[in-house]
Protein backbone atom coordinates (compact mmCIF):
# COMPACT_ATOMS: atom_id res chain seq x y z
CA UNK A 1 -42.94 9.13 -5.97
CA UNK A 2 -39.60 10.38 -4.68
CA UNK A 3 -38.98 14.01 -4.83
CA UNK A 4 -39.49 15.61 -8.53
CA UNK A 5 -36.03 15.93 -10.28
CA UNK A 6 -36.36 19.29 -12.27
CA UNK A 7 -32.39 19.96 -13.76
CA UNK A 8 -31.85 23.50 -14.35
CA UNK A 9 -29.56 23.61 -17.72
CA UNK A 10 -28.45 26.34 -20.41
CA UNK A 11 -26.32 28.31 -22.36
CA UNK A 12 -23.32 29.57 -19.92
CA UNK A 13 -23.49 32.98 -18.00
CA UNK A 14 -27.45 32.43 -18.96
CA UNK A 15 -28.12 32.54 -15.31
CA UNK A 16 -29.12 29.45 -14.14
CA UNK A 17 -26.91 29.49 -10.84
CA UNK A 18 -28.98 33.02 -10.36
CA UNK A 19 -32.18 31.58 -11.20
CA UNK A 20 -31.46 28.39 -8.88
CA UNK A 21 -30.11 30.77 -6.00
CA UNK A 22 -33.98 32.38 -6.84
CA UNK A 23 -35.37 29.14 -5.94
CA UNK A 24 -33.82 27.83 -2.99
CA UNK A 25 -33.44 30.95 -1.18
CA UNK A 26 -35.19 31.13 2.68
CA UNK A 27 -35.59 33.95 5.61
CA UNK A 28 -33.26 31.68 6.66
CA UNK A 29 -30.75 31.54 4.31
CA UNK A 30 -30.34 29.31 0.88
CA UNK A 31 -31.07 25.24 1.81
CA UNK A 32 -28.44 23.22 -0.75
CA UNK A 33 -26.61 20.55 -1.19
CA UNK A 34 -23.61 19.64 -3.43
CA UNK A 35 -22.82 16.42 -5.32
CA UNK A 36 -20.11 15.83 -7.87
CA UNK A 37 -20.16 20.11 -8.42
CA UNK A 38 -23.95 20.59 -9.02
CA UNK A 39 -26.16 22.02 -6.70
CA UNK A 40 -29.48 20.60 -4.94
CA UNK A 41 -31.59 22.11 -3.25
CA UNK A 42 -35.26 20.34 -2.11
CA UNK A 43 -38.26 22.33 -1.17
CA UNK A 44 -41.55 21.82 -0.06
CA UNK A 45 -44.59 22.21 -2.59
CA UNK A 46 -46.74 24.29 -1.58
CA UNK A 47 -50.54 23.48 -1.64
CA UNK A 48 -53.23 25.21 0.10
CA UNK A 49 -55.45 22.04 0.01
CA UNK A 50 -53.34 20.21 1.58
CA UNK A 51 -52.17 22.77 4.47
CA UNK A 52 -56.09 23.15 5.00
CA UNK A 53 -56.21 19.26 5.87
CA UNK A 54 -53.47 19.30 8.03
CA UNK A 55 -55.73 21.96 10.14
CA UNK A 56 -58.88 19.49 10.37
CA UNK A 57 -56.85 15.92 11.25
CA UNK A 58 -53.76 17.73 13.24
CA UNK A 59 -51.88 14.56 12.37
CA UNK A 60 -48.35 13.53 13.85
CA UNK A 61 -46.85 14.19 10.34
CA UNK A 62 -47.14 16.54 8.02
CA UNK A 63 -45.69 15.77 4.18
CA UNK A 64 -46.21 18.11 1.17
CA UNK A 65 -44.57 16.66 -1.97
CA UNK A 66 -41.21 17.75 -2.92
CA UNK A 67 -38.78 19.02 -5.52
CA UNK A 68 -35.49 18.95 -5.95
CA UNK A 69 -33.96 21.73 -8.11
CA UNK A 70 -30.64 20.84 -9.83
CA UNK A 71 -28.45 23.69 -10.70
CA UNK A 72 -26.25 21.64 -13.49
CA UNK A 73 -22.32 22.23 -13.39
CA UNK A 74 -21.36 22.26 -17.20
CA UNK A 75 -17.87 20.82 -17.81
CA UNK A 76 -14.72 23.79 -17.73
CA UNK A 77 -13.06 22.69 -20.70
CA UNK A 78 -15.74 21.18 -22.94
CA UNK A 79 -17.00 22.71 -26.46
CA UNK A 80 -20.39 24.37 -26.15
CA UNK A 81 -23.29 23.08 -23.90
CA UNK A 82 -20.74 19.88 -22.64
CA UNK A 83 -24.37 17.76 -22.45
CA UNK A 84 -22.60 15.06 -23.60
CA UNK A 85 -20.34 14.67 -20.76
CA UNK A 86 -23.05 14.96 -18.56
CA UNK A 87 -24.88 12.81 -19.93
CA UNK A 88 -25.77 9.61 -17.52
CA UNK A 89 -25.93 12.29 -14.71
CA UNK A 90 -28.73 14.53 -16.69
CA UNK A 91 -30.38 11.01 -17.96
CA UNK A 92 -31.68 11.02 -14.16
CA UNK A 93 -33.56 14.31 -14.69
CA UNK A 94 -37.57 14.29 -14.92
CA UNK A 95 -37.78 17.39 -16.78
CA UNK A 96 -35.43 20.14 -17.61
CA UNK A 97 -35.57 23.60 -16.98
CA UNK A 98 -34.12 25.32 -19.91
CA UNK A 99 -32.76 28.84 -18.42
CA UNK A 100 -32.84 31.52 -21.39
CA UNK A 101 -31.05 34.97 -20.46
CA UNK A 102 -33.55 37.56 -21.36
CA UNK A 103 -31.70 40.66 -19.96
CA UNK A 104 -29.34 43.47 -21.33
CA UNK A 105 -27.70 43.76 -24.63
CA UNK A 106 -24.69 40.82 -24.94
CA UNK A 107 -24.90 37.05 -23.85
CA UNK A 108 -22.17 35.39 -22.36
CA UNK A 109 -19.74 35.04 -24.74
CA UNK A 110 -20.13 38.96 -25.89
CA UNK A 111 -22.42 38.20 -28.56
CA UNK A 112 -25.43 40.59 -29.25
CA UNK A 113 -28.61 39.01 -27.08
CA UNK A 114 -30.74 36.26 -28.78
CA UNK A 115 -32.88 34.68 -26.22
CA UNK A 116 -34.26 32.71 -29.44
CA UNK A 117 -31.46 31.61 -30.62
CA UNK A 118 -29.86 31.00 -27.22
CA UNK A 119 -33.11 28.27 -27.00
CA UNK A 120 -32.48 26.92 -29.80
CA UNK A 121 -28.70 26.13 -30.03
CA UNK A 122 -29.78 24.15 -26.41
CA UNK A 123 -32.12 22.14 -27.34
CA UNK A 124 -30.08 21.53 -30.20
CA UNK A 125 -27.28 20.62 -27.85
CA UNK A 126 -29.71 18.10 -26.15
CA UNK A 127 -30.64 15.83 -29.68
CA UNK A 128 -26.98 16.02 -30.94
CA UNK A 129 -26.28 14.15 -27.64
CA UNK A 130 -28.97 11.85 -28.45
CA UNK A 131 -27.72 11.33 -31.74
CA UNK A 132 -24.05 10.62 -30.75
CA UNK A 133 -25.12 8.05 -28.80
CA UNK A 134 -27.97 6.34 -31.27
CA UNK A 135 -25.28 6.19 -33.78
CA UNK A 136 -22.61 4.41 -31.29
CA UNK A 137 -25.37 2.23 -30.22
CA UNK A 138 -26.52 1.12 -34.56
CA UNK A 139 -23.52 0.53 -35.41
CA UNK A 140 -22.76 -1.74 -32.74
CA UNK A 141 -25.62 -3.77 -33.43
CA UNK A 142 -24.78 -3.56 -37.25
CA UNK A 143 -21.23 -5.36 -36.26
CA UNK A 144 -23.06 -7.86 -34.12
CA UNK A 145 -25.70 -8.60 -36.62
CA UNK A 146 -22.75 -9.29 -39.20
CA UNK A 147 -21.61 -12.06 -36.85
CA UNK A 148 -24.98 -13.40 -37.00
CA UNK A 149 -26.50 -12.01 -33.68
CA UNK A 150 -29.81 -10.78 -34.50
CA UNK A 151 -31.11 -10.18 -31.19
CA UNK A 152 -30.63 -6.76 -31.25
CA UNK A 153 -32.24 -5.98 -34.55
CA UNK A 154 -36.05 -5.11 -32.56
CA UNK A 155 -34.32 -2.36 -30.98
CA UNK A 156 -32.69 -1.23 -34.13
CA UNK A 157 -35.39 -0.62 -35.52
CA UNK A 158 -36.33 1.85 -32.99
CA UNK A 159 -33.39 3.46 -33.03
CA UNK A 160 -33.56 3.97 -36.82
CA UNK A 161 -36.78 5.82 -36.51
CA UNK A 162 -35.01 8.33 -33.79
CA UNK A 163 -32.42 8.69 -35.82
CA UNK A 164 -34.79 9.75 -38.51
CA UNK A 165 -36.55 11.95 -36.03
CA UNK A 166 -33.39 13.73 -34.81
CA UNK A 167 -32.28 14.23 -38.57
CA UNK A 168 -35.17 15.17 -39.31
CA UNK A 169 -34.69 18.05 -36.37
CA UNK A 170 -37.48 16.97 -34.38
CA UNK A 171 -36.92 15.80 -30.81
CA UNK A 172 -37.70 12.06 -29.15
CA UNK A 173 -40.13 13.28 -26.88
CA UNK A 174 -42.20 14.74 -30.08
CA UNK A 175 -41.98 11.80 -31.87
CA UNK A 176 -44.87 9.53 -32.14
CA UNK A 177 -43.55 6.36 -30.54
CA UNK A 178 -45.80 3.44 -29.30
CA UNK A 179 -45.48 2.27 -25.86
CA UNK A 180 -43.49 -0.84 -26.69
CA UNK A 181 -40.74 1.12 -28.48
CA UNK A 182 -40.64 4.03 -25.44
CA UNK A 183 -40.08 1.09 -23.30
CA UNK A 184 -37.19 -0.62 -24.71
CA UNK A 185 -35.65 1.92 -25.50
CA UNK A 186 -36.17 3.90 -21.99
CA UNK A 187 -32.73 2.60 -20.66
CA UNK A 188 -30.92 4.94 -22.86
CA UNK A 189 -32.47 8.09 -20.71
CA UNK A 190 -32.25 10.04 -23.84
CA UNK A 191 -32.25 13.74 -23.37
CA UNK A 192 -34.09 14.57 -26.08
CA UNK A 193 -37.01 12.67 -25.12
CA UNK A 194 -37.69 14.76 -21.46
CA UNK A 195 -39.80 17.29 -20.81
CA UNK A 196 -38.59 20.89 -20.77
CA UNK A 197 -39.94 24.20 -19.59
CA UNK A 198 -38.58 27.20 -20.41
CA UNK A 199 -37.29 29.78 -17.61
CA UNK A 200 -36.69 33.32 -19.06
CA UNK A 201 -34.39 35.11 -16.49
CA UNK A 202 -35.54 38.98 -17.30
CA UNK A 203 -34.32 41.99 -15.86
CA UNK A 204 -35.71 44.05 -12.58
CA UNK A 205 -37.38 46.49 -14.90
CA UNK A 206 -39.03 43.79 -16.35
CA UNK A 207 -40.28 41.19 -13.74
CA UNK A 208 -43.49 39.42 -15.29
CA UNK A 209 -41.41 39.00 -18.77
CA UNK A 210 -43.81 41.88 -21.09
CA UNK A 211 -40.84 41.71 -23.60
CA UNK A 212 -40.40 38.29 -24.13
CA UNK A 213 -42.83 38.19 -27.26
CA UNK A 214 -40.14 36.62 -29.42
CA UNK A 215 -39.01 33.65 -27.14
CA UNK A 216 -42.47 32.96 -25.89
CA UNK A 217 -43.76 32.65 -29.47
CA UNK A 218 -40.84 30.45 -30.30
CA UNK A 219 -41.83 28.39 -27.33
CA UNK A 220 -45.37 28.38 -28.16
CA UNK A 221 -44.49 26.94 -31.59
CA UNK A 222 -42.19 24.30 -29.57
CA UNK A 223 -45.37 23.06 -27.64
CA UNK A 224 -43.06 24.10 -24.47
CA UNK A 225 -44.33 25.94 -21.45
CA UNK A 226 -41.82 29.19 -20.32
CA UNK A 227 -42.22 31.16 -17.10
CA UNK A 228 -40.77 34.46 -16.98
CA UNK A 229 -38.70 35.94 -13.58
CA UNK A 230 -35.86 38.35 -12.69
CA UNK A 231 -33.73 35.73 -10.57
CA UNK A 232 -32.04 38.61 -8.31
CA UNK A 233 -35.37 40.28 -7.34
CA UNK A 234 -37.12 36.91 -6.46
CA UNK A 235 -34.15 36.05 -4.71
CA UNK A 236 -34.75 39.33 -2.53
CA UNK A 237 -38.30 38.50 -1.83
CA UNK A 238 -37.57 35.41 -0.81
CA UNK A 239 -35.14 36.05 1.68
CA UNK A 240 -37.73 38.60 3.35
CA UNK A 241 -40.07 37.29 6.46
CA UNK A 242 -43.03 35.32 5.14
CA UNK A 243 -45.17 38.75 6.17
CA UNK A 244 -43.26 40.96 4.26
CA UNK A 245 -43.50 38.45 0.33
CA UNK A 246 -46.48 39.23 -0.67
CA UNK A 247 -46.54 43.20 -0.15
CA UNK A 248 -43.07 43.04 -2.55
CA UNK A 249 -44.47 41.02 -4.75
CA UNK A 250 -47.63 42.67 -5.35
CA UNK A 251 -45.66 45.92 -6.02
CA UNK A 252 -44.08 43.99 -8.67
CA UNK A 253 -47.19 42.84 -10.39
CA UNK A 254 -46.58 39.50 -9.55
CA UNK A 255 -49.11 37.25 -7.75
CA UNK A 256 -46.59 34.33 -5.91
CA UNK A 257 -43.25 33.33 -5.42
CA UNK A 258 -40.95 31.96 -8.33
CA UNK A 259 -40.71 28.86 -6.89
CA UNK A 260 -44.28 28.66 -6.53
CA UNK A 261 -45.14 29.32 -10.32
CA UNK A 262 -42.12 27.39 -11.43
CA UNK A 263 -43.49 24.66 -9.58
CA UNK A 264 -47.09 24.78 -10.87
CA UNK A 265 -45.30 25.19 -14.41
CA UNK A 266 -43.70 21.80 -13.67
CA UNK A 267 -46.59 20.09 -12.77
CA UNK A 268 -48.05 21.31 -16.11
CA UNK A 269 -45.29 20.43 -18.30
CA UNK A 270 -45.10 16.99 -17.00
CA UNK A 271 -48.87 16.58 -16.44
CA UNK A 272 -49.28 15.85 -12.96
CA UNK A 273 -51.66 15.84 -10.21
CA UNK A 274 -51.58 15.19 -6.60
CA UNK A 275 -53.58 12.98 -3.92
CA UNK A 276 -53.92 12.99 -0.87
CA UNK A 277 -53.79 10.13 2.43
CA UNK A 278 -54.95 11.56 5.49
CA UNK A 279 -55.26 10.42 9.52
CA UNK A 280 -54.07 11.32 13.12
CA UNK A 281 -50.92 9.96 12.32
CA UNK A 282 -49.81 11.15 9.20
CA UNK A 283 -51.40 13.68 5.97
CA UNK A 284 -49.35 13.53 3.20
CA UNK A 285 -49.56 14.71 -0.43
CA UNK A 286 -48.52 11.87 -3.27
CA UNK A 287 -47.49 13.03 -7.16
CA UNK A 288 -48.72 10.73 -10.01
CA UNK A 289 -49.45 11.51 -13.61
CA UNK A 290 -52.73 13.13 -14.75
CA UNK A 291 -54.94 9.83 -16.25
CA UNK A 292 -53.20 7.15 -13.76
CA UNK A 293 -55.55 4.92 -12.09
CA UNK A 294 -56.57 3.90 -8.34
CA UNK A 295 -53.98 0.63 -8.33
CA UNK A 296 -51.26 2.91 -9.72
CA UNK A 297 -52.20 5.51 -6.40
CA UNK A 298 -52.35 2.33 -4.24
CA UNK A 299 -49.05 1.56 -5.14
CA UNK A 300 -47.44 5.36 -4.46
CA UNK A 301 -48.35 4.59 -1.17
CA UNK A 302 -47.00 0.94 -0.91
CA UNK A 303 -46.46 -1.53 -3.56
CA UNK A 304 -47.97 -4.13 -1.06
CA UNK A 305 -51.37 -1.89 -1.84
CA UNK A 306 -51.24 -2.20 -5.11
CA UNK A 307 -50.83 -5.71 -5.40
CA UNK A 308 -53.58 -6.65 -2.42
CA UNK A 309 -55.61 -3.77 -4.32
CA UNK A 310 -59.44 -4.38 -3.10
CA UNK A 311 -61.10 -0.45 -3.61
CA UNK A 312 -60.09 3.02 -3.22
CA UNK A 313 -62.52 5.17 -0.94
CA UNK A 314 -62.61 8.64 -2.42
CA UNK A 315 -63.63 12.17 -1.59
CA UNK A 316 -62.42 15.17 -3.29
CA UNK A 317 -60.54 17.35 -1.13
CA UNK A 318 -62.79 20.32 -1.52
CA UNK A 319 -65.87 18.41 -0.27
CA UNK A 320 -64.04 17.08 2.85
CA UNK A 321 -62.57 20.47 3.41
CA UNK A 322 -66.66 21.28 3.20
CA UNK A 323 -67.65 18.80 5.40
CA UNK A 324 -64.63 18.50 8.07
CA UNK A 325 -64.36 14.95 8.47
CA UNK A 326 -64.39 11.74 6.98
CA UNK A 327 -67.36 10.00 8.87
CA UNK A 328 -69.03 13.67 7.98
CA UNK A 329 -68.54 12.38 4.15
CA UNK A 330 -69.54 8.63 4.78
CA UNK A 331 -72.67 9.83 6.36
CA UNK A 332 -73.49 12.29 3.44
CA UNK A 333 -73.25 9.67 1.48
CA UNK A 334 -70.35 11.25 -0.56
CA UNK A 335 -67.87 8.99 0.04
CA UNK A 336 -66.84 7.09 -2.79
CA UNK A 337 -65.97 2.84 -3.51
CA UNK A 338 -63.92 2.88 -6.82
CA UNK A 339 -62.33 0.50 -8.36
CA UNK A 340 -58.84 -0.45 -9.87
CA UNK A 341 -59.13 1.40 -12.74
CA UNK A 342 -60.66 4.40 -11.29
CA UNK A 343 -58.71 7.30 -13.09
CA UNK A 344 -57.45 9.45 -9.90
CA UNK A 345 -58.72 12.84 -10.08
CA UNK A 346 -56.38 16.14 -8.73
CA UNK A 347 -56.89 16.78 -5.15
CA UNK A 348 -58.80 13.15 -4.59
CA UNK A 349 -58.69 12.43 -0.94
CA UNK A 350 -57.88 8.36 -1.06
CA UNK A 351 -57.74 5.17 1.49
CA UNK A 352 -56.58 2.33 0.25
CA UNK A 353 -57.97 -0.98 0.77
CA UNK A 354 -56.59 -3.89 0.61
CA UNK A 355 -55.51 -7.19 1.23
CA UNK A 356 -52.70 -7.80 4.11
């Protein structure tokens, strides 16, 4: 897949813009782009599997997945969140991360701090969007049904039971829609219906997020992962010499880099895995979703793969790290024929066969 969209969103003055400065800092400076007034910045993710392959084929390229971190300009002028303004631009995200100011005594707007409340008036923010739009959309279909056009009525339907959902205060994604109905009703990119992960943006005196009982309860009742960080301080570390990270960090009682654990978080939230391809001229990692077969791999790679699919050869990663090569593998009899509908498993090593 292209690079992993993760949108970083919240309340304003929540830190966000810190939080994204966190996460595309370098030794070298901060790697961004702009477009339209957002941010983006794209960064490598790190995996030690697949760096450790890279050593045994020394291939002509090298190409860890990627992300691409969206620091989300709200609208100057609009009343609260402004979502739905934005709201074809943030229907391209894959997940959201929800930034939640966990630090000092007053929010943004003066108010005494609520991290909890700050979450939910957000993700509030994000169905009332939803709903404007549902309701636009019914009634519309309502006016053409009245002029006896009842093509539309399937995907009223659906959009009857959202609106249900959302009245209901439960969000699309948590609804229990079949595949069919997700489908048709995927065009609308609802915002309700993506993935979020929660980013608590502490203070320096507390790094790893101890204090954040309340909002990580409130996000454990929310089914929603949250990673904790002070956004300044990893921004710090960051910009220090590769050498130097880890001896800050460790005084910190942290383990890895923000963008490290936000991107493992990530992965989590949205239930992917990675693959691997590997060869003299190119190792590369590949993201697909945790359950996805060997045709759906194939086609990652190429869509010509997938539709020429004959068998996947597979070998985890940790056995061929074992045994150094591929022929190594073959001979050990540990290399694997699977079919189509072989479910991929995280770190598979895979080479496509296939019809030309």
């Amino acid at each position: 897949m292209a690079a992993l969209m993760l949108y970083l969103i919240g309340a304003r003055a929540a830190g966000k813009t810190a939080v994204f400065d966190a996460l595309v800092q370098t030794p070298e400076g901060p790697h961004f782009a702009t477009k339209g007034g957002h941010r983006l910045g794209t960064v490598k993710v790190p995996d030690a599997r697949l760096a450790a392959l890279r050593d045994i084929f020394h291939p002509k390229k090298y190409i860890p997945a990627e992300v691409t971190f969206v620091d989300v300009a709200l609208p100057a002028n609009a009343e609260g969140s402004g979502f739905g303004q934005l709201n074809a631009f943030l229907g391209e995200a894959d997940a959201f991360a929800l930034v939640v100011q966990s630090f000092g005594e007053t929010d943004g707007a003066g108010k005494p701090l609520d991290p909890v409340a700050q979450l939910e008036s957000i993700l509030l923010d994000l169905a009332m969007a939803d709903l404007e739009k549902i309701e636009r959309r019914i009634e519309k279909i309502e006016q053409e049904t009245k002029r006896g056009l009842k093509q539309g009525l399937p995907e009223l339907a659906i959009l009857q039971k959202c609106k249900a959902g959302l009245d209901a205060g439960r969000a699309l994604r948590d609804l229990d829609l079949p595949a069919d109905d997700q489908k048709q009703i995927s065009s609308f990119c609802f915002l309700s219906q993506k993935r979020v992960l929660v980013v608590a943006n502490v203070g320096d005196a507390d790094p790893a997020g101890a204090h954040c009982g309340p909002l990580r309860e409130a996000c454990r009742a929310k089914g929603l992962d949250i990673l904790a960080f002070c956004a300044p301080l990893e921004a710090e570390i960051a910009a220090l010499p590769p050498a130097d990270q880890a001896g800050f960090l460790k005084d910190y009682g942290l383990t890895e880099p923000a963008r490290t654990r936000l991107i493992q978080t990530a992965y989590h939230t949205l239930n992917l895995i990675s693959f691997f391809t590997v060869g003299e001229d190119e190792v590369r990692a590949w993201t697909i979703r945790r359950g996805d077969h060997a045709v759906t791999a194939a086609g990652k790679v190429h869509t010509d793969l997938a539709r020429g699919f004959i068998r996947a050869e597979t070998v985890s990663s940790e056995i061929l790290l074992d045994k150094k090569s591929l022929a190594a593998c073959r001979e050990a009899g540990l290399l694997r024929l699977e079919g189509k509908n072989y479910e991929v498993q995280d770190g598979d090593v895979i080479e496509i066969r296939a019809n030309a």
